[in-house]
N, C-alpha and C. Protein backbone atom coordinates (compact mmCIF):
# COMPACT_ATOMS: atom_id res chain seq x y z
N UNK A 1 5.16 27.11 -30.57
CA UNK A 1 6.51 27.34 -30.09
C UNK A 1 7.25 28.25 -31.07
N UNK A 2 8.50 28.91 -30.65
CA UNK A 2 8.74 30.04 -31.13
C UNK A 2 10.11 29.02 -32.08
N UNK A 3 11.06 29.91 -32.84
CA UNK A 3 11.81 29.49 -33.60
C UNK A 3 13.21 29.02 -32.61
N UNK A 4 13.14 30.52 -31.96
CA UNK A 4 14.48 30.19 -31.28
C UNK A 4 14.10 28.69 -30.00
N UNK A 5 13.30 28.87 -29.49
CA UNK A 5 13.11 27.88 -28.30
C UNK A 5 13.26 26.68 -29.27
N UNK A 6 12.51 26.31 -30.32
CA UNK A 6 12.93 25.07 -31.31
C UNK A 6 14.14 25.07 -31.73
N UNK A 7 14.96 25.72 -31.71
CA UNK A 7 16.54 25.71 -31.80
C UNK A 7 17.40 25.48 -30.91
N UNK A 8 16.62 26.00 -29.41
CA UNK A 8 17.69 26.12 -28.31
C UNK A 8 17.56 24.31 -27.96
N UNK A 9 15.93 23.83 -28.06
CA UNK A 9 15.65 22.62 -27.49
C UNK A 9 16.58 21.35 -28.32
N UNK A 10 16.42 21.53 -29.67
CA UNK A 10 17.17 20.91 -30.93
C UNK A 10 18.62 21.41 -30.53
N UNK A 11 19.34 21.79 -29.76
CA UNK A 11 20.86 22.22 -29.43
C UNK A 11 20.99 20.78 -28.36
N UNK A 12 20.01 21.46 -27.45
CA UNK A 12 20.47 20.64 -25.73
C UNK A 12 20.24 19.35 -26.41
N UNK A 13 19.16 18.76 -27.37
CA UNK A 13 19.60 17.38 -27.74
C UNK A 13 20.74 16.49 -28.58
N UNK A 14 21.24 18.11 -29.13
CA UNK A 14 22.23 17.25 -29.94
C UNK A 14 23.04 16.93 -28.80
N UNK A 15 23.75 17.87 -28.04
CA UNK A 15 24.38 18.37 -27.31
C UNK A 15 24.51 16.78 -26.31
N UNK A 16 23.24 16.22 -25.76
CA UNK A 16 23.36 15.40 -25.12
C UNK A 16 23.51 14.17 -25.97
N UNK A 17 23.23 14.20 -26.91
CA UNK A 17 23.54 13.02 -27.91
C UNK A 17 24.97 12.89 -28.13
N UNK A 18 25.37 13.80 -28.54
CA UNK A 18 27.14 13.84 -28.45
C UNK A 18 27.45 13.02 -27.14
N UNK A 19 27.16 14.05 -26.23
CA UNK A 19 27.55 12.81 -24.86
C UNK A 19 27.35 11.97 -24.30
N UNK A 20 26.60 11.18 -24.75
CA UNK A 20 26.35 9.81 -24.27
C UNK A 20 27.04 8.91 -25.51
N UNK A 21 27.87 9.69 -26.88
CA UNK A 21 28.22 9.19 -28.06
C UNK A 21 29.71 8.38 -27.52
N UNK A 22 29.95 10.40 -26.85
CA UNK A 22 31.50 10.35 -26.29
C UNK A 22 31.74 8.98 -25.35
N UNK A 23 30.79 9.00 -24.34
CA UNK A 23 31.25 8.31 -22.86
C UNK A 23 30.37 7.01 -23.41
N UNK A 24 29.90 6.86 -24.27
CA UNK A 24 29.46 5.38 -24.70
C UNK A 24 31.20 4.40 -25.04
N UNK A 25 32.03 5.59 -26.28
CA UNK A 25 32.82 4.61 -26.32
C UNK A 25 34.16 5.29 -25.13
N UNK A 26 34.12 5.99 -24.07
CA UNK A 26 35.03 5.67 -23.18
C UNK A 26 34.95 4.88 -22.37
N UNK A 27 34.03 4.26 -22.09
CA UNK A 27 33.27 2.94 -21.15
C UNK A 27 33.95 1.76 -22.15
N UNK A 28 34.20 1.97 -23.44
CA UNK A 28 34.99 0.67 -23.76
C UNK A 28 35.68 -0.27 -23.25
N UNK A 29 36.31 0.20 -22.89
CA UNK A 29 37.84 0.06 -22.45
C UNK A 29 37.62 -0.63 -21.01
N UNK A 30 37.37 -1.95 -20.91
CA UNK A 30 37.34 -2.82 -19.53
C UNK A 30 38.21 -2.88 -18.48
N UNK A 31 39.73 -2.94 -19.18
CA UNK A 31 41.25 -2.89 -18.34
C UNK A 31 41.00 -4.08 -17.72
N UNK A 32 40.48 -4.95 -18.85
CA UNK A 32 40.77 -6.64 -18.34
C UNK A 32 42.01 -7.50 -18.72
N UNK A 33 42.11 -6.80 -19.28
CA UNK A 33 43.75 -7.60 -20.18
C UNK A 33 45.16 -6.82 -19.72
N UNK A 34 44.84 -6.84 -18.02
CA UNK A 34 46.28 -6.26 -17.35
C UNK A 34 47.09 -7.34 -17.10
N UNK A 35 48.39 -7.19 -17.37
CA UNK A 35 49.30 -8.21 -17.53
C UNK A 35 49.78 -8.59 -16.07
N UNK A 36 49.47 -7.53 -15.30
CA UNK A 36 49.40 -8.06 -13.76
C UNK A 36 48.79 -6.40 -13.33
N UNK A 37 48.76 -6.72 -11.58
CA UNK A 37 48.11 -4.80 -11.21
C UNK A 37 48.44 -4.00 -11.16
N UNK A 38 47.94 -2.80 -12.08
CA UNK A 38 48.10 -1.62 -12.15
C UNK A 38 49.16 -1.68 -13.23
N UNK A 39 48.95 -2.73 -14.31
CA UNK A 39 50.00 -2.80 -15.93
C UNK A 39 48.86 -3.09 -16.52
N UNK A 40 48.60 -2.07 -16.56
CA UNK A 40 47.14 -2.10 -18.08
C UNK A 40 47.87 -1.86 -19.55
N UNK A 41 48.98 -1.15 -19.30
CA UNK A 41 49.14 -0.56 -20.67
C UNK A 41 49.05 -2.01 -22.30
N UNK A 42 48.56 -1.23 -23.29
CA UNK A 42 48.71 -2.31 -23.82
C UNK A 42 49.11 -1.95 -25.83
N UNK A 43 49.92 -2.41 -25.84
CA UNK A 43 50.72 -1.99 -27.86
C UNK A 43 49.78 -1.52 -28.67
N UNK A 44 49.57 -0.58 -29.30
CA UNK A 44 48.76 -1.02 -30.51
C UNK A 44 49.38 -1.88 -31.81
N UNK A 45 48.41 -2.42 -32.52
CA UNK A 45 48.60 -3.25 -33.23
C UNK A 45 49.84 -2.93 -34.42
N UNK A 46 50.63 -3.33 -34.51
CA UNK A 46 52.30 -2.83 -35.16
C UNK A 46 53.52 -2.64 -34.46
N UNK A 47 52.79 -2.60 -33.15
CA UNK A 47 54.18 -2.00 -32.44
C UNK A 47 55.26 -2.86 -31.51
N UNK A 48 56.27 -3.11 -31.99
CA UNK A 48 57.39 -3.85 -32.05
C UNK A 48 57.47 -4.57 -30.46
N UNK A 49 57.64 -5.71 -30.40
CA UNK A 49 58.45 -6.06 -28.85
C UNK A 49 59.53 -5.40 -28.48
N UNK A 50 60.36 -5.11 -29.67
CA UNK A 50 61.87 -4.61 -29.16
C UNK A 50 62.04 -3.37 -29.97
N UNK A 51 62.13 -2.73 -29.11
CA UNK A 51 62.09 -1.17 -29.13
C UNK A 51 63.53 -0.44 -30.10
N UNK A 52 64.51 -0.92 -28.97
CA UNK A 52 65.93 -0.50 -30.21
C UNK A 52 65.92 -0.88 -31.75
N UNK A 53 66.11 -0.02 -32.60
CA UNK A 53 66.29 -0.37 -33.82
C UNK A 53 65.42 -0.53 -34.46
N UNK A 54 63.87 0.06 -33.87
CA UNK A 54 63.06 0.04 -34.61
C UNK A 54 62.38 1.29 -34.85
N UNK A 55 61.46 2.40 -35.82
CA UNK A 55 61.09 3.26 -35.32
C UNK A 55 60.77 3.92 -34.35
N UNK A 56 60.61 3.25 -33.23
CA UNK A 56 59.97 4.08 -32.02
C UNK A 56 61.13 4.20 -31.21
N UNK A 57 62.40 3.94 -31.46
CA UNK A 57 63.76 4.00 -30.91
C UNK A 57 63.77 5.19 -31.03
N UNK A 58 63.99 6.12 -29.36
CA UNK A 58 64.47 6.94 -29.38
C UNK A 58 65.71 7.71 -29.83
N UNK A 59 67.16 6.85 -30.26
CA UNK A 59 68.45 7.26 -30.23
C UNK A 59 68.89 8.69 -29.72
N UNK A 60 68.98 8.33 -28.58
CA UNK A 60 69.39 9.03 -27.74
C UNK A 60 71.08 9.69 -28.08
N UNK A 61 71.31 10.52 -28.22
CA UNK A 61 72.74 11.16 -28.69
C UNK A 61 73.95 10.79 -27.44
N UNK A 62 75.16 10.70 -27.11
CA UNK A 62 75.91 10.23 -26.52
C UNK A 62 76.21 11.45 -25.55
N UNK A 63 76.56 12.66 -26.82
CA UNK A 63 77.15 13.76 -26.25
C UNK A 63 76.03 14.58 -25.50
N UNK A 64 74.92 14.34 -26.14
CA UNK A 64 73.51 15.09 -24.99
C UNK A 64 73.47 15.02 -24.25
N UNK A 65 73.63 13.41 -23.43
CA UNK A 65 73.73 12.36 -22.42
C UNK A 65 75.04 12.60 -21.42
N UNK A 66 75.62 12.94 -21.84
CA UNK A 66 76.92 13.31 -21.16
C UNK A 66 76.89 15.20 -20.94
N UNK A 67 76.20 16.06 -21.18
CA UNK A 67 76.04 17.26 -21.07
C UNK A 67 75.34 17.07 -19.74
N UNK A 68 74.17 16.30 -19.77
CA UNK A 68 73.36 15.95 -18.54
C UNK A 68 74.21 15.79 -17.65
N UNK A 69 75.13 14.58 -17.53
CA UNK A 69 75.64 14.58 -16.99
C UNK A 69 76.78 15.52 -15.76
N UNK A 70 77.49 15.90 -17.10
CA UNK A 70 78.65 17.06 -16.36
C UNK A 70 77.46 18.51 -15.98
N UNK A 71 76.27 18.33 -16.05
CA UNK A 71 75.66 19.42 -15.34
C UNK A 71 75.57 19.19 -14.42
N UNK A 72 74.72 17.46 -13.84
CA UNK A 72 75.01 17.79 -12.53
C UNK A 72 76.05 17.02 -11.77
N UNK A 73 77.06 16.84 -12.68
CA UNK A 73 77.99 16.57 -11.82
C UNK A 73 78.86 18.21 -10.89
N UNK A 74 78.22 19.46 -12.00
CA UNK A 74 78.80 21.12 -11.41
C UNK A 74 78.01 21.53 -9.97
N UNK A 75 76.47 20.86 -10.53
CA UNK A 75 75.93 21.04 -9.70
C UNK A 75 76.12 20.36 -8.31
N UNK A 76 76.33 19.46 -8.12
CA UNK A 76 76.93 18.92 -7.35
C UNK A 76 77.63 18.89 -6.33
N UNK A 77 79.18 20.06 -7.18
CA UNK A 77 80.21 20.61 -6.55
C UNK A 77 79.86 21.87 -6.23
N UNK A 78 78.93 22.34 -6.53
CA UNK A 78 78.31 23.67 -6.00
C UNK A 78 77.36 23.21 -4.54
N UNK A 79 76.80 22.53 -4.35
CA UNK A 79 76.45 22.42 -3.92
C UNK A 79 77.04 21.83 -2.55
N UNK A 80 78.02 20.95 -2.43
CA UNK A 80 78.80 20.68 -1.41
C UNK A 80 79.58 22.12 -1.30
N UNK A 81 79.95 22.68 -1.72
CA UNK A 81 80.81 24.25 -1.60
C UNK A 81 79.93 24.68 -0.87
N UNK A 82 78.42 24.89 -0.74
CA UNK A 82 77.65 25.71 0.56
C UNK A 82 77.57 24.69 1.40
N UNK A 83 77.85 23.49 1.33
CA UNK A 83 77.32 22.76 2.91
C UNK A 83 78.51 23.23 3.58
N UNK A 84 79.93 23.05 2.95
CA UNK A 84 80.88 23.05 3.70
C UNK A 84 81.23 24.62 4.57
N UNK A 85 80.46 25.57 3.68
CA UNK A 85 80.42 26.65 4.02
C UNK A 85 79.95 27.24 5.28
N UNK A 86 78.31 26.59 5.05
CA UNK A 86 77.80 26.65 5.98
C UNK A 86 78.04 25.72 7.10
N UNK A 87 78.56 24.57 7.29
CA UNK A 87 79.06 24.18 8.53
C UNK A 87 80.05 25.13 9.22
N UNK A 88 81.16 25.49 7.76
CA UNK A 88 81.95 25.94 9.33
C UNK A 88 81.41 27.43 9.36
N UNK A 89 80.67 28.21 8.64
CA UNK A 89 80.20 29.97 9.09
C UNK A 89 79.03 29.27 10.17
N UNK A 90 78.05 28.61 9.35
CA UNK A 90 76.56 28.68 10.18
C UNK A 90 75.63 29.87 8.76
N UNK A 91 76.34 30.08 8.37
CA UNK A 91 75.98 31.37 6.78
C UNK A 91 75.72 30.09 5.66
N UNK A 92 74.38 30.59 5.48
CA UNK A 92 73.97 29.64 4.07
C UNK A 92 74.23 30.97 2.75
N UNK A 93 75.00 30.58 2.14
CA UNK A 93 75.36 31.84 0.76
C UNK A 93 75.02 30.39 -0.90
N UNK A 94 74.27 31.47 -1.52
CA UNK A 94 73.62 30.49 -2.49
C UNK A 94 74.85 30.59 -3.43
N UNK A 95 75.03 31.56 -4.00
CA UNK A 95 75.70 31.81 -4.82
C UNK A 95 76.90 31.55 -4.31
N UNK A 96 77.79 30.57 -4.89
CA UNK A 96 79.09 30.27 -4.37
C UNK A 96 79.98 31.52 -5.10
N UNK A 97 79.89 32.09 -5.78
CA UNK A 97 80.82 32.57 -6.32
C UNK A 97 81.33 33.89 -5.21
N UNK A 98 80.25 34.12 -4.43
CA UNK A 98 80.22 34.73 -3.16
C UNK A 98 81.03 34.22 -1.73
N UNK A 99 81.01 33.76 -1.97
CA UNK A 99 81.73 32.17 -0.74
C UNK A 99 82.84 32.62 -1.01
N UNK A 100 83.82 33.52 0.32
CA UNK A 100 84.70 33.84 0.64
C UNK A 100 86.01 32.75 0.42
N UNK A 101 87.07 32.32 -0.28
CA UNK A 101 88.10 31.81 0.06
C UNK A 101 88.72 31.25 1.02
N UNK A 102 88.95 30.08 1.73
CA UNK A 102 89.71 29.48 2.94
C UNK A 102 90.47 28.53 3.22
């Protein structure tokens, strides 16, 4: 046998050795310890019952939360501005700023 064919053959075995390495330990994982169906998820070991006030607390900013907000609360009013539009034309216009005065 030649060098390369003893190389290519010594590849495809590692190659398959890796994968039966990989999917040996993804077969781990039974998903017997669901806390009811389709709640598999499960803590790793450290991680808090109660979430606030502990590292994994997001703190969420007030004023971020309220930007969200008044966006779509604009959006909103933009958006009733073309229904009303279009009821009484029958004209769908996206851009309100287009939307004639009445």
């Amino acid at each position: 046998m030649s060098t390369s064919t003893i190389r290519h053959r010594l590849g495809i075995a590692l190659a398959a050795s890796a994968f039966t390495l990989v999917a040996g330990s993804a077969a781990a994982y039974t998903g017997t310890e669901c806390k009811e169906a389709g709640n598999c998820w499960q803590p790793k070991p450290g991680y808090p019952e109660q979430i606030a006030g502990s590292k994994y607390d997001p703190k969420h900013d007030p004023k971020e939360l309220a930007k969200q907000q008044e966006s779509i609360q604009a959006m909103e009013a933009r958006n009733k501005q073309r229904v009303e539009h279009f009821k009484k034309t029958g004209e769908f216009i996206y851009d309100v700023k287009k939307i004639p005065e009445s």
